[in-house]
N, C-alpha and C. Protein backbone atom coordinates (compact mmCIF):
# COMPACT_ATOMS: atom_id res chain seq x y z
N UNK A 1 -18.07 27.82 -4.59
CA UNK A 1 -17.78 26.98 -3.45
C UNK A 1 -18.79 27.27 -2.37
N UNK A 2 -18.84 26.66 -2.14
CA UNK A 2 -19.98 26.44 -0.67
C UNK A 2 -19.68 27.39 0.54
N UNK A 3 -20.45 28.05 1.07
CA UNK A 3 -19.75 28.77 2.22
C UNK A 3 -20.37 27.83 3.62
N UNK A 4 -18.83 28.73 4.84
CA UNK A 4 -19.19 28.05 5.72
C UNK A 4 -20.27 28.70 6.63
N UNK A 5 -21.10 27.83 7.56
CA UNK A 5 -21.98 28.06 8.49
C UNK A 5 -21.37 28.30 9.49
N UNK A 6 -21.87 29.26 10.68
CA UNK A 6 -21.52 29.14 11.67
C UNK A 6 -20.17 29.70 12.69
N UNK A 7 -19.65 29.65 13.47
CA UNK A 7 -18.38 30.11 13.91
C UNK A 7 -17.60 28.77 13.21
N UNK A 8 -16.48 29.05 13.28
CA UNK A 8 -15.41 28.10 12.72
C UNK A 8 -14.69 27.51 14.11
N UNK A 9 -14.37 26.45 13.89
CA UNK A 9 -14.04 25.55 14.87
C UNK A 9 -12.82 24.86 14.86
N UNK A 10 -11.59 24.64 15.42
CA UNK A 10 -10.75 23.88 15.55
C UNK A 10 -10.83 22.06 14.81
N UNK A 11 -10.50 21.96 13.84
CA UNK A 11 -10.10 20.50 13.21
C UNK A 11 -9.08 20.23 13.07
N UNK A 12 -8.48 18.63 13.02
CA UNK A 12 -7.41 18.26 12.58
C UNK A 12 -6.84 17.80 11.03
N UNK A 13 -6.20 18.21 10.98
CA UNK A 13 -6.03 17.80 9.04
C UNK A 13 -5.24 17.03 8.66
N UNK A 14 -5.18 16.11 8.17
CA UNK A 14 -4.19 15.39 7.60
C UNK A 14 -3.63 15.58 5.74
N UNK A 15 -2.73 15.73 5.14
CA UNK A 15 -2.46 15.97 3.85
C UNK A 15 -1.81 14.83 3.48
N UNK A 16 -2.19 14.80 2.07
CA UNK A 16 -1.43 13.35 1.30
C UNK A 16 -0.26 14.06 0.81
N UNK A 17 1.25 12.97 1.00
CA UNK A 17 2.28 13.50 0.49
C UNK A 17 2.81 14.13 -0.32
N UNK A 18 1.81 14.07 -1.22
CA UNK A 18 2.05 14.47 -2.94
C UNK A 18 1.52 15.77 -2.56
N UNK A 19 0.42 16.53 -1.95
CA UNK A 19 0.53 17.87 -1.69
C UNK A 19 1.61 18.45 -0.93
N UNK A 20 2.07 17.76 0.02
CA UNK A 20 2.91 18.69 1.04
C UNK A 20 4.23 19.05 0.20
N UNK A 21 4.31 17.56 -1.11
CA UNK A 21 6.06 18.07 -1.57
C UNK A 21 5.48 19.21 -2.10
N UNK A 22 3.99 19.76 -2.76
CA UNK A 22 4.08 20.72 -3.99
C UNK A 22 3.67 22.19 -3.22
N UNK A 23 3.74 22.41 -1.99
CA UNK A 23 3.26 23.16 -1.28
C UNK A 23 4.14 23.28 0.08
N UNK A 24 5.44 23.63 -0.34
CA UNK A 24 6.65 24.29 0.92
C UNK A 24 6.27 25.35 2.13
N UNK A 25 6.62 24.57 3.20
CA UNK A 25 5.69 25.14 4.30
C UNK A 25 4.95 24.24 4.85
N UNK A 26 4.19 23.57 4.37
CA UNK A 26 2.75 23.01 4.48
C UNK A 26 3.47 21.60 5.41
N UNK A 27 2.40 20.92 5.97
CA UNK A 27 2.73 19.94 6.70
C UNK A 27 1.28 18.53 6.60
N UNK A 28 2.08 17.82 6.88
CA UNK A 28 1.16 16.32 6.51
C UNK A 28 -0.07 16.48 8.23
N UNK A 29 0.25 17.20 8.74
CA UNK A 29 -0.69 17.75 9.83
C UNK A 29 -0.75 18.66 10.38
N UNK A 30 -1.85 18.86 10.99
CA UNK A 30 -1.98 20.55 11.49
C UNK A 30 -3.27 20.41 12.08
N UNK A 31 -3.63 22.00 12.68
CA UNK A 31 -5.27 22.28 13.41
C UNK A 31 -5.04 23.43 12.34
N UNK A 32 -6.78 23.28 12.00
CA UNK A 32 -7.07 24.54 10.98
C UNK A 32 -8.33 24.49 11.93
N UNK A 33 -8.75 25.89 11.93
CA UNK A 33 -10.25 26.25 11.86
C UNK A 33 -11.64 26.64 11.03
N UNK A 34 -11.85 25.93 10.77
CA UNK A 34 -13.51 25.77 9.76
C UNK A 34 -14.24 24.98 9.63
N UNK A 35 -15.69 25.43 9.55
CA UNK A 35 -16.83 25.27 9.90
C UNK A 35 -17.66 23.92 8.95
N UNK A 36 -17.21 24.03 7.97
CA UNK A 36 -17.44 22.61 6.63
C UNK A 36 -15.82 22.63 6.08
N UNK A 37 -16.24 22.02 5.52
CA UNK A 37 -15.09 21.66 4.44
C UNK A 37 -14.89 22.36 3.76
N UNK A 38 -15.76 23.22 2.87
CA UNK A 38 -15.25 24.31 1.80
C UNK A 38 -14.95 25.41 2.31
N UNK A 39 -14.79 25.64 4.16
CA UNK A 39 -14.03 26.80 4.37
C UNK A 39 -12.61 26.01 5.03
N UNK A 40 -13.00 24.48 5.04
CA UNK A 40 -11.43 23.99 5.43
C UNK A 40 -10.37 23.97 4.05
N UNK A 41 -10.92 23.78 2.72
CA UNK A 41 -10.38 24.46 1.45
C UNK A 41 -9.71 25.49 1.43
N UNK A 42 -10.74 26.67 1.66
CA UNK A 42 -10.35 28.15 1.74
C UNK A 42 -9.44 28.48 2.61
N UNK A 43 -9.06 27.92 3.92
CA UNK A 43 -8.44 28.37 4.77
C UNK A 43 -6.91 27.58 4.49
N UNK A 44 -7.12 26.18 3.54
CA UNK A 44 -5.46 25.97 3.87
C UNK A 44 -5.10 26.73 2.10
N UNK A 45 -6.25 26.94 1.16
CA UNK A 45 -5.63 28.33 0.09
C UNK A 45 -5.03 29.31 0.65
N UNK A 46 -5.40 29.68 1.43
CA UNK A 46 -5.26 31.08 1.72
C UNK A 46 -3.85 31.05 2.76
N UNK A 47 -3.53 29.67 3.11
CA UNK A 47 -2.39 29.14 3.67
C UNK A 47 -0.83 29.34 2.78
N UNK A 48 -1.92 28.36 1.68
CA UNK A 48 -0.60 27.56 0.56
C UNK A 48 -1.53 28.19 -0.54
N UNK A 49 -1.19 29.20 -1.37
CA UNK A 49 -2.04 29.72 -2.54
C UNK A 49 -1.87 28.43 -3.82
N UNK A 50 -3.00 28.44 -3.98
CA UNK A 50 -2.98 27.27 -4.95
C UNK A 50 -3.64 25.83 -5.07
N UNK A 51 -3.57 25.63 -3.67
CA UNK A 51 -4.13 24.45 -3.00
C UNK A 51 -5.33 24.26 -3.44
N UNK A 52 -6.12 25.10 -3.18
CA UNK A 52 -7.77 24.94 -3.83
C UNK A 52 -7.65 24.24 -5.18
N UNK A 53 -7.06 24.68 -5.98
CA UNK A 53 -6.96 24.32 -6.99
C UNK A 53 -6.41 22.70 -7.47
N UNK A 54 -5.81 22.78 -6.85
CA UNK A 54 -5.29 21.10 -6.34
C UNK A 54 -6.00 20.17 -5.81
N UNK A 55 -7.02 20.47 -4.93
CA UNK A 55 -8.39 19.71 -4.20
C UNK A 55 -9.61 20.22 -4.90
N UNK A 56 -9.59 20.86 -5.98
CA UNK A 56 -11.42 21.55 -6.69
C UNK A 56 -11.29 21.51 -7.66
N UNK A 57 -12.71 21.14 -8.70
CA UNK A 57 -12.43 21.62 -9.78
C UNK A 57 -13.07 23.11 -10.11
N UNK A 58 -13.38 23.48 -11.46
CA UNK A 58 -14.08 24.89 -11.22
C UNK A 58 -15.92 24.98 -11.18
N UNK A 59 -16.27 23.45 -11.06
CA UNK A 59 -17.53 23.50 -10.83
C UNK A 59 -18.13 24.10 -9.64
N UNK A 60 -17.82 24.52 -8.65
CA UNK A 60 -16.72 23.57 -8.06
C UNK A 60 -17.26 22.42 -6.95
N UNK A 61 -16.15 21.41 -7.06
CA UNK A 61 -16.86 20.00 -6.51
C UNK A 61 -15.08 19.18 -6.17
N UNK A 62 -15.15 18.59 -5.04
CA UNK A 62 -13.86 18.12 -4.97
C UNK A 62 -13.31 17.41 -6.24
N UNK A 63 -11.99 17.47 -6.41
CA UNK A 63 -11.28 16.69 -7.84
C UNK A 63 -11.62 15.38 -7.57
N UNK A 64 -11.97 14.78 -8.45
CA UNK A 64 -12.53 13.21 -8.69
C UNK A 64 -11.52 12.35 -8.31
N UNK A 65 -10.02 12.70 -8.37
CA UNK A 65 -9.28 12.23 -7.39
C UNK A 65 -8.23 12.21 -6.15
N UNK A 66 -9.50 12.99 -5.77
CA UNK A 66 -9.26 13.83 -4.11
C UNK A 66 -10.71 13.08 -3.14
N UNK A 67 -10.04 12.06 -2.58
CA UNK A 67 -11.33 11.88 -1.45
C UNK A 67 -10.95 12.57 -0.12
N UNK A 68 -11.77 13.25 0.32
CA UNK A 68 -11.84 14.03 1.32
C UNK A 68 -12.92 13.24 3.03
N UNK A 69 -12.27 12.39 3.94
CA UNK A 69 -13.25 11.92 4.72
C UNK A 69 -13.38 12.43 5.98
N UNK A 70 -14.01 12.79 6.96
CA UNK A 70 -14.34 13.20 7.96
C UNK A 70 -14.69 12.15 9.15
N UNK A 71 -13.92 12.15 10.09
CA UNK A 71 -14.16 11.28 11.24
C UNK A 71 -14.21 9.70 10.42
N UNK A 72 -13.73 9.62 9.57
CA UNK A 72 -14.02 8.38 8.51
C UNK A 72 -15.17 8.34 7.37
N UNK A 73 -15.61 8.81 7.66
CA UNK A 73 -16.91 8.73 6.53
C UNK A 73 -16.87 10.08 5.21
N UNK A 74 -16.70 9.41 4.12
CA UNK A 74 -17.04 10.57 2.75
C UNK A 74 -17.42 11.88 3.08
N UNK A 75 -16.44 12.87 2.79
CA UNK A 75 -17.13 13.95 2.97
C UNK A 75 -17.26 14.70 1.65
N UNK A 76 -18.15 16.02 1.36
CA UNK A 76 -18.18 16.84 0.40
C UNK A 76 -17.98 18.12 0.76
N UNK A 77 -18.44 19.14 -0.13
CA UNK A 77 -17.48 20.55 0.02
C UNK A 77 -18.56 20.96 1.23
N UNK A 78 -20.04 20.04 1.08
CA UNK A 78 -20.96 21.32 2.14
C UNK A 78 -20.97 20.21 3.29
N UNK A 79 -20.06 19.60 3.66
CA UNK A 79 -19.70 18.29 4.87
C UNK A 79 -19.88 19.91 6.05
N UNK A 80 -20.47 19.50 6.90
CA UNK A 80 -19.90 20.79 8.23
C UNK A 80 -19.08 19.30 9.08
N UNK A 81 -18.23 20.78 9.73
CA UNK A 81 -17.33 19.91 10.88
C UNK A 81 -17.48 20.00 12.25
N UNK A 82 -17.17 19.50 12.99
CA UNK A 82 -17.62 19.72 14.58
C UNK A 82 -16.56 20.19 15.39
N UNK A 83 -16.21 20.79 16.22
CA UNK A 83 -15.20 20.81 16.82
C UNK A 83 -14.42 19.67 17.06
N UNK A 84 -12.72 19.77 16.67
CA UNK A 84 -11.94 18.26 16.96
C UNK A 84 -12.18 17.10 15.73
N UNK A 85 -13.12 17.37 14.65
CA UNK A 85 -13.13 16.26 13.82
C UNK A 85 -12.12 16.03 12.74
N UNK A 86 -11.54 14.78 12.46
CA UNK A 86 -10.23 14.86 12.30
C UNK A 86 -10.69 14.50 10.39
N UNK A 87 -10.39 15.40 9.65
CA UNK A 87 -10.25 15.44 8.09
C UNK A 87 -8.84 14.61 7.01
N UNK A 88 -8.86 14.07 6.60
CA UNK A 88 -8.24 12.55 6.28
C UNK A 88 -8.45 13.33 4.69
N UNK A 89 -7.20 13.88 3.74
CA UNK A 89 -7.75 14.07 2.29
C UNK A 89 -6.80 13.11 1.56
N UNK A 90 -7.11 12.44 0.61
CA UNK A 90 -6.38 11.08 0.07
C UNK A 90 -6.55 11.18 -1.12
N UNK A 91 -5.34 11.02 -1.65
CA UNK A 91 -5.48 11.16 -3.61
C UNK A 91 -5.60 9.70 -3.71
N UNK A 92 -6.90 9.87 -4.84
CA UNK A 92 -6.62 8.42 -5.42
C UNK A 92 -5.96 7.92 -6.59
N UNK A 93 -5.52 6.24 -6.94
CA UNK A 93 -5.06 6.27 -7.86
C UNK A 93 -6.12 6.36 -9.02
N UNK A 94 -5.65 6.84 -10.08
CA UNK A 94 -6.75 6.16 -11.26
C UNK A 94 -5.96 5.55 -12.11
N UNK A 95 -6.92 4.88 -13.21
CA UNK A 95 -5.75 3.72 -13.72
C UNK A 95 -6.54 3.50 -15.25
């Protein structure tokens, strides 16, 4: 996984429902602090053990149906975040 750059920073998170039922505790929002995305990963693992695993595969590269967007736009594991940028993760369907 990608590490993060930098000090870590206050973001907003949003979770798709289907994680929050499988992960007690957890909430469809929150402020996490980290610096890209693959320490916003690490930090809600290290939250909800398991989670990573649920959003990664072991290449590792987000799950093919996990879009992860930032302020709206596509993000990836080495996305950095800015202070306040609001992270949107959305399962997709496949069919």
């Amino acid at each position: 996984m990608a590490k993060s750059e930098g000090p870590s920073q206050p973001v907003e998170v949003e979770l798709p429902p289907a994680l929050v039922r499988l992960f007690p505790g957890s909430t469809a929002r929150m402020a996490i602090e980290a610096a890209s995305v693959a320490a916003l990963i690490q930090a809600l693992d290290a939250r909800w053990p398991g989670m990573r695993d649920r959003l990664c595969d072991s290449t590792p590269r987000i799950r093919r149906n996990i879009h992860v967007f930032v302020d709206g736009a596509r993000a990836d594991l080495d996305t950095p975040l800015r202070p306040g940028a609001r992270v949107k993760i959305v399962t997709a369907m496949l069919g």
